[in-house]
PDB file of N, CA and C in Angstrom:
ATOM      1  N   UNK A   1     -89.619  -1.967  12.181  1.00  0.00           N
ATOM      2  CA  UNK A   1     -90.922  -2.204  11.629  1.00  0.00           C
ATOM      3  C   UNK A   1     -90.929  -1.862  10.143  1.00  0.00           C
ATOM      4  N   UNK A   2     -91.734  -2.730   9.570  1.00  0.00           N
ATOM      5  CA  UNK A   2     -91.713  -2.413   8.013  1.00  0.00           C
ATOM      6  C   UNK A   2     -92.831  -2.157   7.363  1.00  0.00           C
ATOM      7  N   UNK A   3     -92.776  -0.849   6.632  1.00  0.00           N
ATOM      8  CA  UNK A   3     -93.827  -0.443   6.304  1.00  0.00           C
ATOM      9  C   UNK A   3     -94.094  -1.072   4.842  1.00  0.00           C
ATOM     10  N   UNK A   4     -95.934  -1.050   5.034  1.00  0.00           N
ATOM     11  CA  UNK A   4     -95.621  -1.653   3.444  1.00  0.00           C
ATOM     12  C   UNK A   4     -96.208  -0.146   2.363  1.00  0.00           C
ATOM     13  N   UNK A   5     -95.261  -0.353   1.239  1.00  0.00           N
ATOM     14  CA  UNK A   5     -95.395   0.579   0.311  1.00  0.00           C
ATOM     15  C   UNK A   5     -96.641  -0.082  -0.772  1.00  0.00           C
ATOM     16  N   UNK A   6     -96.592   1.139  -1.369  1.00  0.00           N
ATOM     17  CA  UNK A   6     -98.013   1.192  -2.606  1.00  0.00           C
ATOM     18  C   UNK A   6     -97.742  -0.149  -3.443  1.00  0.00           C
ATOM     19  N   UNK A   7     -96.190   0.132  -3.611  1.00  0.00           N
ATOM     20  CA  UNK A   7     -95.579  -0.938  -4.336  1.00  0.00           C
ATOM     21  C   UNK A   7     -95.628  -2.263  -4.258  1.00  0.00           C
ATOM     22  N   UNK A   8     -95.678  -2.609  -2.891  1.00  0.00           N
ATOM     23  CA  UNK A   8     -95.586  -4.273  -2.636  1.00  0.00           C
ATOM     24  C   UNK A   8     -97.347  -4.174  -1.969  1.00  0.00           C
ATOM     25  N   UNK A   9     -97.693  -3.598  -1.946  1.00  0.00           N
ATOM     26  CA  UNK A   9     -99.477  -3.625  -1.376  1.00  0.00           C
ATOM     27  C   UNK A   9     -99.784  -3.922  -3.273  1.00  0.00           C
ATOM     28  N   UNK A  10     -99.552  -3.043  -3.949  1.00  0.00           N
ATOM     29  CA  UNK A  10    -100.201  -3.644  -5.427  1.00  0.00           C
ATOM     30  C   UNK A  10     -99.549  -5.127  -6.100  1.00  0.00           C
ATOM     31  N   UNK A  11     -98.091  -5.217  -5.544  1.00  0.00           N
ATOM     32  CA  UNK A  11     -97.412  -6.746  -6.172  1.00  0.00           C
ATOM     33  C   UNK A  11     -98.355  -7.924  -5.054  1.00  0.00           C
ATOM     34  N   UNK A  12     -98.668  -7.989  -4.125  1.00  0.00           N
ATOM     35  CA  UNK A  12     -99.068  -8.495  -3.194  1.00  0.00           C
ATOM     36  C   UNK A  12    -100.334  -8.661  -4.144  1.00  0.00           C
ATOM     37  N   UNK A  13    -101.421  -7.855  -4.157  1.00  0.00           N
ATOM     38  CA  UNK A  13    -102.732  -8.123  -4.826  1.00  0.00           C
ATOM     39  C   UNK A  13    -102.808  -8.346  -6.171  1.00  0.00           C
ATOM     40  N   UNK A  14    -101.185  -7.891  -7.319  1.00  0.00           N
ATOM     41  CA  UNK A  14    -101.450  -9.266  -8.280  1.00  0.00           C
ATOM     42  C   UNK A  14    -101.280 -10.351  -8.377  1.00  0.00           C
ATOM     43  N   UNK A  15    -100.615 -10.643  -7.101  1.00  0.00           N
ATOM     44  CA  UNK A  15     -99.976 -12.143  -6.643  1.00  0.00           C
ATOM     45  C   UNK A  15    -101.638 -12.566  -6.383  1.00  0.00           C
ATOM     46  N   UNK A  16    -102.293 -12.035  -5.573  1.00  0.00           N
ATOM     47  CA  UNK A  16    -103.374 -12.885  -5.690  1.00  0.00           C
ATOM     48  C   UNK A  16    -104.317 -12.884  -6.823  1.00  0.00           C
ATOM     49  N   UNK A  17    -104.123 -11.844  -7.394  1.00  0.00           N
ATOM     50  CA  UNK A  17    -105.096 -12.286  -8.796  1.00  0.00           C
ATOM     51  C   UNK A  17    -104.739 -13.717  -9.438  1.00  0.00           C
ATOM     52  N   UNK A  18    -103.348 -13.225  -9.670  1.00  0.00           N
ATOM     53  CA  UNK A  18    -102.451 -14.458 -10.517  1.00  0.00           C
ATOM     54  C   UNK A  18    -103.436 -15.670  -9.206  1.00  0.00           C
ATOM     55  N   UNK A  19    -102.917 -16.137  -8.486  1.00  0.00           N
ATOM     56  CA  UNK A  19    -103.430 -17.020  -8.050  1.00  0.00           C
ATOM     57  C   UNK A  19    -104.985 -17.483  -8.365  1.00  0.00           C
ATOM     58  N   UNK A  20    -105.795 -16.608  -8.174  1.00  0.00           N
ATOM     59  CA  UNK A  20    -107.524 -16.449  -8.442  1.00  0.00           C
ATOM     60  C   UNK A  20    -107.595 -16.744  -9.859  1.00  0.00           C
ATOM     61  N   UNK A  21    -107.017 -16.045 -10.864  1.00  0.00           N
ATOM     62  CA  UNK A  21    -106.721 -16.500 -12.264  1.00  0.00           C
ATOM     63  C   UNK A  21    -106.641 -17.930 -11.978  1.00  0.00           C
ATOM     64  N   UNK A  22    -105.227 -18.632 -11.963  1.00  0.00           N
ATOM     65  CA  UNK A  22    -104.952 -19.636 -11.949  1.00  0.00           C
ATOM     66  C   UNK A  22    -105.765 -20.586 -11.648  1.00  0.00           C
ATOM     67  N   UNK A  23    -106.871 -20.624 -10.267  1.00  0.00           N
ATOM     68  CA  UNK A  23    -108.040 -21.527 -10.026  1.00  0.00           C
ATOM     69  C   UNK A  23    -108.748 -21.448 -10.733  1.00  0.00           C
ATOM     70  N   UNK A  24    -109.603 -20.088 -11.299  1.00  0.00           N
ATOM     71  CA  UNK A  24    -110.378 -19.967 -12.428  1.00  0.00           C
ATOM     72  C   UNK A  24    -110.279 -20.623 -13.333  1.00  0.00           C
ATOM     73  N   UNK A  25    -108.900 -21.241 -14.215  1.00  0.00           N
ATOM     74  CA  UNK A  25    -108.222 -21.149 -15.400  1.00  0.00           C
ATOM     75  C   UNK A  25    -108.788 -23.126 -15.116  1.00  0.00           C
ATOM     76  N   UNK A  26    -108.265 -23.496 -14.145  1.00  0.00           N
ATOM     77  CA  UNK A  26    -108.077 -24.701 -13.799  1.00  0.00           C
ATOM     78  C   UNK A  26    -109.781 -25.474 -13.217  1.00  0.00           C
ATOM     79  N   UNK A  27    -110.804 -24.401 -12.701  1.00  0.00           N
ATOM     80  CA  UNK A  27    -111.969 -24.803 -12.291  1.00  0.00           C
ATOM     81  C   UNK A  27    -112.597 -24.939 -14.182  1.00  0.00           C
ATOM     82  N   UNK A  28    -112.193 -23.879 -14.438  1.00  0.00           N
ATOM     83  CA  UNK A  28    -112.916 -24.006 -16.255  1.00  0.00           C
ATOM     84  C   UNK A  28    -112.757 -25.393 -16.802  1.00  0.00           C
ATOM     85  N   UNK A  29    -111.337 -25.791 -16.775  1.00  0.00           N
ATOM     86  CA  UNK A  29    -110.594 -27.035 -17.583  1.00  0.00           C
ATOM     87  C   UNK A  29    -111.555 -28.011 -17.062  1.00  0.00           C
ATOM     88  N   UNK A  30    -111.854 -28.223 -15.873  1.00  0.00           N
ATOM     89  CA  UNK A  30    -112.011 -29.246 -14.996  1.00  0.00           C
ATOM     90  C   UNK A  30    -114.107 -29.145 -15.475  1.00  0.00           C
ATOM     91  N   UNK A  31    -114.463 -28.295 -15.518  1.00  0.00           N
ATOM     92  CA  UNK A  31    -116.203 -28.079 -16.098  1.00  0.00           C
ATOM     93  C   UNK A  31    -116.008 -28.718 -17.746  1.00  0.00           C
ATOM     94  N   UNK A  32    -115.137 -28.111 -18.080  1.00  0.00           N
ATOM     95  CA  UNK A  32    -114.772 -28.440 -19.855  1.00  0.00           C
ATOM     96  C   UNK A  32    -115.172 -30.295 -19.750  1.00  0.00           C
ATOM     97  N   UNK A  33    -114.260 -30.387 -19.137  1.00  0.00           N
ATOM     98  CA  UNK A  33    -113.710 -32.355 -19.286  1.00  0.00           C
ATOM     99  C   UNK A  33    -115.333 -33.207 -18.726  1.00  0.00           C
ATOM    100  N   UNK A  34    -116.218 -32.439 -17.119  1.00  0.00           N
ATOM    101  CA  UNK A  34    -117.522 -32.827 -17.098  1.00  0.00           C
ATOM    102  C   UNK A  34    -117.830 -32.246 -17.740  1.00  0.00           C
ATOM    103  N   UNK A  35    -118.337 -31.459 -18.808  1.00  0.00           N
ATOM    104  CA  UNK A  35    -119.207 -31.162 -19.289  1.00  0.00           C
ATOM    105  C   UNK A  35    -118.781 -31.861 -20.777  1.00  0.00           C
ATOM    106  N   UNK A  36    -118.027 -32.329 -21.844  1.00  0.00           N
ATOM    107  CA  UNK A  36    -117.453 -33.481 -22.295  1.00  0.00           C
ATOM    108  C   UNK A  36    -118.390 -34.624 -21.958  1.00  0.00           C
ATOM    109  N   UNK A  37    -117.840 -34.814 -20.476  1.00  0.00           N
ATOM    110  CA  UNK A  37    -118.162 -36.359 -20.372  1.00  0.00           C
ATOM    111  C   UNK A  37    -119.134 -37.214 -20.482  1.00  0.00           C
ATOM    112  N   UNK A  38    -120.356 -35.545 -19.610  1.00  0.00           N
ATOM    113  CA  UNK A  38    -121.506 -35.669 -19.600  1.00  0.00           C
ATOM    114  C   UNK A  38    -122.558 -35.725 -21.242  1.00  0.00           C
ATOM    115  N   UNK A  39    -121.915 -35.169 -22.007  1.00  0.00           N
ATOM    116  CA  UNK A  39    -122.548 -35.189 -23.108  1.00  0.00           C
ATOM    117  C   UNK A  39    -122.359 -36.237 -23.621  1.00  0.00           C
ATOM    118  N   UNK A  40    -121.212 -37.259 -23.458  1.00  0.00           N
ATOM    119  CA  UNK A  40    -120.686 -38.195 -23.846  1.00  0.00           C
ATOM    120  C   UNK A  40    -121.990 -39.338 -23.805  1.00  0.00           C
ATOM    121  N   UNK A  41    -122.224 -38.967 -22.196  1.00  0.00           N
ATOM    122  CA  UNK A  41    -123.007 -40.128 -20.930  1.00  0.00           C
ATOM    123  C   UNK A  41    -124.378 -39.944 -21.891  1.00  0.00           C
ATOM    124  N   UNK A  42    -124.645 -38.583 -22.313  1.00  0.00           N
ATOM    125  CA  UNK A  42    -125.980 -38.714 -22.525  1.00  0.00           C
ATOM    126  C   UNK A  42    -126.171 -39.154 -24.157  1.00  0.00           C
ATOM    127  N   UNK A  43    -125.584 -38.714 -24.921  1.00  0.00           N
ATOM    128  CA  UNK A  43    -125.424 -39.669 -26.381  1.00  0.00           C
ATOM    129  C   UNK A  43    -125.684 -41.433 -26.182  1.00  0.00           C
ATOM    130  N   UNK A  44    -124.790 -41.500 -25.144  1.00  0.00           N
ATOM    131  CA  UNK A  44    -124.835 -42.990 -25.002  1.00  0.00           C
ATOM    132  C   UNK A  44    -125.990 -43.767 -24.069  1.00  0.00           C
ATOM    133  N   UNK A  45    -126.821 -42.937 -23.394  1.00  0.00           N
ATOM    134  CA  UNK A  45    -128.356 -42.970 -22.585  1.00  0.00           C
ATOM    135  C   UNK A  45    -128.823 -42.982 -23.851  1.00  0.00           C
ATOM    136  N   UNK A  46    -129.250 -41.996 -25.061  1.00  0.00           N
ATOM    137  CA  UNK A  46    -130.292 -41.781 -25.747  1.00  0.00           C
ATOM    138  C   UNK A  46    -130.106 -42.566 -26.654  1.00  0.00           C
ATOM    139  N   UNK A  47    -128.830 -43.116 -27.285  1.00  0.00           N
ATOM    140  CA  UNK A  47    -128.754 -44.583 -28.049  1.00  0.00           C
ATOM    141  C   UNK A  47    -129.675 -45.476 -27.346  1.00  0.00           C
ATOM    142  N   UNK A  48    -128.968 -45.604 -25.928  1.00  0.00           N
ATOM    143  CA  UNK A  48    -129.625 -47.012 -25.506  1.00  0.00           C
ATOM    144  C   UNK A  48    -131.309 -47.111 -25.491  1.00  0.00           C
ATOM    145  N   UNK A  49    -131.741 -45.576 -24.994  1.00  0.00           N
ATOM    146  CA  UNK A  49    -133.296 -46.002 -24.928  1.00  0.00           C
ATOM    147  C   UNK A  49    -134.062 -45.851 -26.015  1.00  0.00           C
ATOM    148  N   UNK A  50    -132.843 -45.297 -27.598  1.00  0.00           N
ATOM    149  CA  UNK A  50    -133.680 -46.127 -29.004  1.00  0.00           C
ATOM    150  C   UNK A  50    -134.057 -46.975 -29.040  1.00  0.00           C
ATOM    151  N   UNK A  51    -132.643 -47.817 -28.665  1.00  0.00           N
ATOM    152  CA  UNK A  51    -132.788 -49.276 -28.857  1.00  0.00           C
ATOM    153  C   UNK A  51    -133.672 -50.127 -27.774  1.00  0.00           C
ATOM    154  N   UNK A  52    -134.061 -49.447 -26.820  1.00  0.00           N
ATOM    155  CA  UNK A  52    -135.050 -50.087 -25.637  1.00  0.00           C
ATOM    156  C   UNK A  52    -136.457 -49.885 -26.405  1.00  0.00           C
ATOM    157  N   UNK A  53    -136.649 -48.982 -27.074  1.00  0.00           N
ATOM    158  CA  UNK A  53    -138.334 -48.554 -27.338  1.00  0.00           C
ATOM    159  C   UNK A  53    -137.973 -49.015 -28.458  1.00  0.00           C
ATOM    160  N   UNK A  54    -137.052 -49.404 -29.211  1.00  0.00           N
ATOM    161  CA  UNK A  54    -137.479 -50.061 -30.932  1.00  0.00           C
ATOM    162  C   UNK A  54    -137.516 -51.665 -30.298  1.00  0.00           C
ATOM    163  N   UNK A  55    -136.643 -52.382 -29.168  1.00  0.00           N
ATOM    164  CA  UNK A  55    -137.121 -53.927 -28.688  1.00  0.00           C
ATOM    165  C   UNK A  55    -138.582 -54.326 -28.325  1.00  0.00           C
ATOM    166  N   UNK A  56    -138.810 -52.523 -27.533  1.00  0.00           N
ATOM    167  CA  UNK A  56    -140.183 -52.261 -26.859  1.00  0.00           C
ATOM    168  C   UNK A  56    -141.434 -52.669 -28.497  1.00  0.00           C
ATOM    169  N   UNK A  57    -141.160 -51.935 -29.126  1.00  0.00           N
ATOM    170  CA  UNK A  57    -142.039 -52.130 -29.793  1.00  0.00           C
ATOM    171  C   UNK A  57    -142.076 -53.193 -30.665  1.00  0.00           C
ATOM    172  N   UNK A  58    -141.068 -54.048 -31.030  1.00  0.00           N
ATOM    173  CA  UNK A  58    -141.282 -55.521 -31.340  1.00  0.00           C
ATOM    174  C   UNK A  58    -141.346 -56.670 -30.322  1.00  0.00           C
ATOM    175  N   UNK A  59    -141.601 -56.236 -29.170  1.00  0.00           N
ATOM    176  CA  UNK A  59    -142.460 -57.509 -28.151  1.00  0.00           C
ATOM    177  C   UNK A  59    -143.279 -57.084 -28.184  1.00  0.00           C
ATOM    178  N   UNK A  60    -144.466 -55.922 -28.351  1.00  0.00           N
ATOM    179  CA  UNK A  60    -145.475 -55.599 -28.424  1.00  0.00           C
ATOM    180  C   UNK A  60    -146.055 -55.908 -29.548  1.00  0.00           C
ATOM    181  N   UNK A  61    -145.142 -55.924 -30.848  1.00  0.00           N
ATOM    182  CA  UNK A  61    -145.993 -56.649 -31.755  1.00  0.00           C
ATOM    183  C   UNK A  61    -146.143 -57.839 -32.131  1.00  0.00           C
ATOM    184  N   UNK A  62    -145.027 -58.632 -31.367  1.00  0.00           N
ATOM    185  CA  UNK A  62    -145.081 -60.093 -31.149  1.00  0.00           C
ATOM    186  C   UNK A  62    -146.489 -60.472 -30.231  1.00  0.00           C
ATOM    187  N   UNK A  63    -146.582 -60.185 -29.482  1.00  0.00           N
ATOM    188  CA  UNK A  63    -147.281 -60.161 -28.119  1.00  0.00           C
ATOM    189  C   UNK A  63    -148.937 -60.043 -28.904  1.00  0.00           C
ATOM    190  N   UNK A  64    -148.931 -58.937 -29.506  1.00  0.00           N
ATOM    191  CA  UNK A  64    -150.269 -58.734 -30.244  1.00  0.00           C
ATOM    192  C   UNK A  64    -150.762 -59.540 -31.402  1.00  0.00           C
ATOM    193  N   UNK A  65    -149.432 -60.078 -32.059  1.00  0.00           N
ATOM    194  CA  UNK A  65    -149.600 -61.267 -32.864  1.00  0.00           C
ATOM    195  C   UNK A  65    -150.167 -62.291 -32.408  1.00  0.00           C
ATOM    196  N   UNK A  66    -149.489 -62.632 -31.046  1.00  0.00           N
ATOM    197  CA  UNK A  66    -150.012 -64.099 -30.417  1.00  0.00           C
ATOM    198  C   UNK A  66    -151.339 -64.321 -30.246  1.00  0.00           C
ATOM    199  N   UNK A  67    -151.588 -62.676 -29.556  1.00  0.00           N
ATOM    200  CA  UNK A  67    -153.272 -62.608 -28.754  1.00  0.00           C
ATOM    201  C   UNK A  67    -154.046 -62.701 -30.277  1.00  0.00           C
ATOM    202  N   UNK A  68    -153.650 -62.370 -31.043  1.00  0.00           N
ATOM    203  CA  UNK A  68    -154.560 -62.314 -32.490  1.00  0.00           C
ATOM    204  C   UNK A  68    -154.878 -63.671 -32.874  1.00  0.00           C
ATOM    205  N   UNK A  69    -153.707 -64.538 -32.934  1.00  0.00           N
ATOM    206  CA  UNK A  69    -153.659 -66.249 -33.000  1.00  0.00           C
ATOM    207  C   UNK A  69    -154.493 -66.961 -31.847  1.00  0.00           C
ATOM    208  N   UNK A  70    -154.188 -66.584 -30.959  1.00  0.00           N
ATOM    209  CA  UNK A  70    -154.801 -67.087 -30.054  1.00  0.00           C
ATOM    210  C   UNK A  70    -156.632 -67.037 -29.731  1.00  0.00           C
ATOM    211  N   UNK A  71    -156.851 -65.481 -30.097  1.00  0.00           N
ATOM    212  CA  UNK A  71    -158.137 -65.477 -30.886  1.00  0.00           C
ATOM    213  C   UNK A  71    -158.824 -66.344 -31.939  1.00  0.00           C
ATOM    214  N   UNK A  72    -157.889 -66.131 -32.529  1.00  0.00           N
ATOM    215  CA  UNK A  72    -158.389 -66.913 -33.877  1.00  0.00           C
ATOM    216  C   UNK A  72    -159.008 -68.918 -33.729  1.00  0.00           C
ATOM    217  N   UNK A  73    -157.778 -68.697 -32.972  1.00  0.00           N
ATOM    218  CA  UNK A  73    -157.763 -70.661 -32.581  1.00  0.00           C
ATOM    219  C   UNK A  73    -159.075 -70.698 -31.674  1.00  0.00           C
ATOM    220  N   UNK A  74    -159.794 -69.940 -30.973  1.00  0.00           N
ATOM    221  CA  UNK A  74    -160.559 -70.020 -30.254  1.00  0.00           C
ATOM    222  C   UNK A  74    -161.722 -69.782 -30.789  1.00  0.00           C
ATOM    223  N   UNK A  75    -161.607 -68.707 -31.713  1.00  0.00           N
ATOM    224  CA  UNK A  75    -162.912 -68.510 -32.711  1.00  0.00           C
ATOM    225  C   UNK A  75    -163.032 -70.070 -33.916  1.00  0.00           C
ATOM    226  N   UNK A  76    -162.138 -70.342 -33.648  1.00  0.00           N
ATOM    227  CA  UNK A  76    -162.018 -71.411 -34.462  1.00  0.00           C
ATOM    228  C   UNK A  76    -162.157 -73.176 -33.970  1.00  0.00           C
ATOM    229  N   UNK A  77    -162.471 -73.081 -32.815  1.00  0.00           N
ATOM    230  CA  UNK A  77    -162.496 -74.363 -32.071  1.00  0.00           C
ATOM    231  C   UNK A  77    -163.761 -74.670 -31.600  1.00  0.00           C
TER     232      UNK A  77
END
């Protein structure tokens, strides 16, 4: 029977640190790259819905142009 010493009871539990480290080390990398990506995603959301509310607001002023013309032709007929 083999007893275990202080010695391999403490190499044993830095073996698992090292290991626990190692996932840590590798769960970080892996948040780094989404959290990257995601900022990426959202730069490229908040471009797009500039450009949705600046289209937004030139069909609305097209739109308000017309109804203005369209007024007019009617006040005018």
């Amino acid at each position: 029977m083999s007893e275990i010493t202080p010695r391999s009871a403490a190499e044993a539990e830095l073996k698992t640190l090292e290991k626990r480290l190692l996932e840590l080390i590798l769960t970080i990398d892996r948040l780094k790259d989404e959290n990257r990506s995601l900022k990426s995603r959202q730069e490229s959301l908040s471009a797009e819905r500039a450009a949705l509310m600046q289209k937004n607001e030139q069909v609305r002023a097209r739109v308000e142009a017309m109804i203005g013309r369209l007024k007019s032709m009617e006040h005018g007929a």
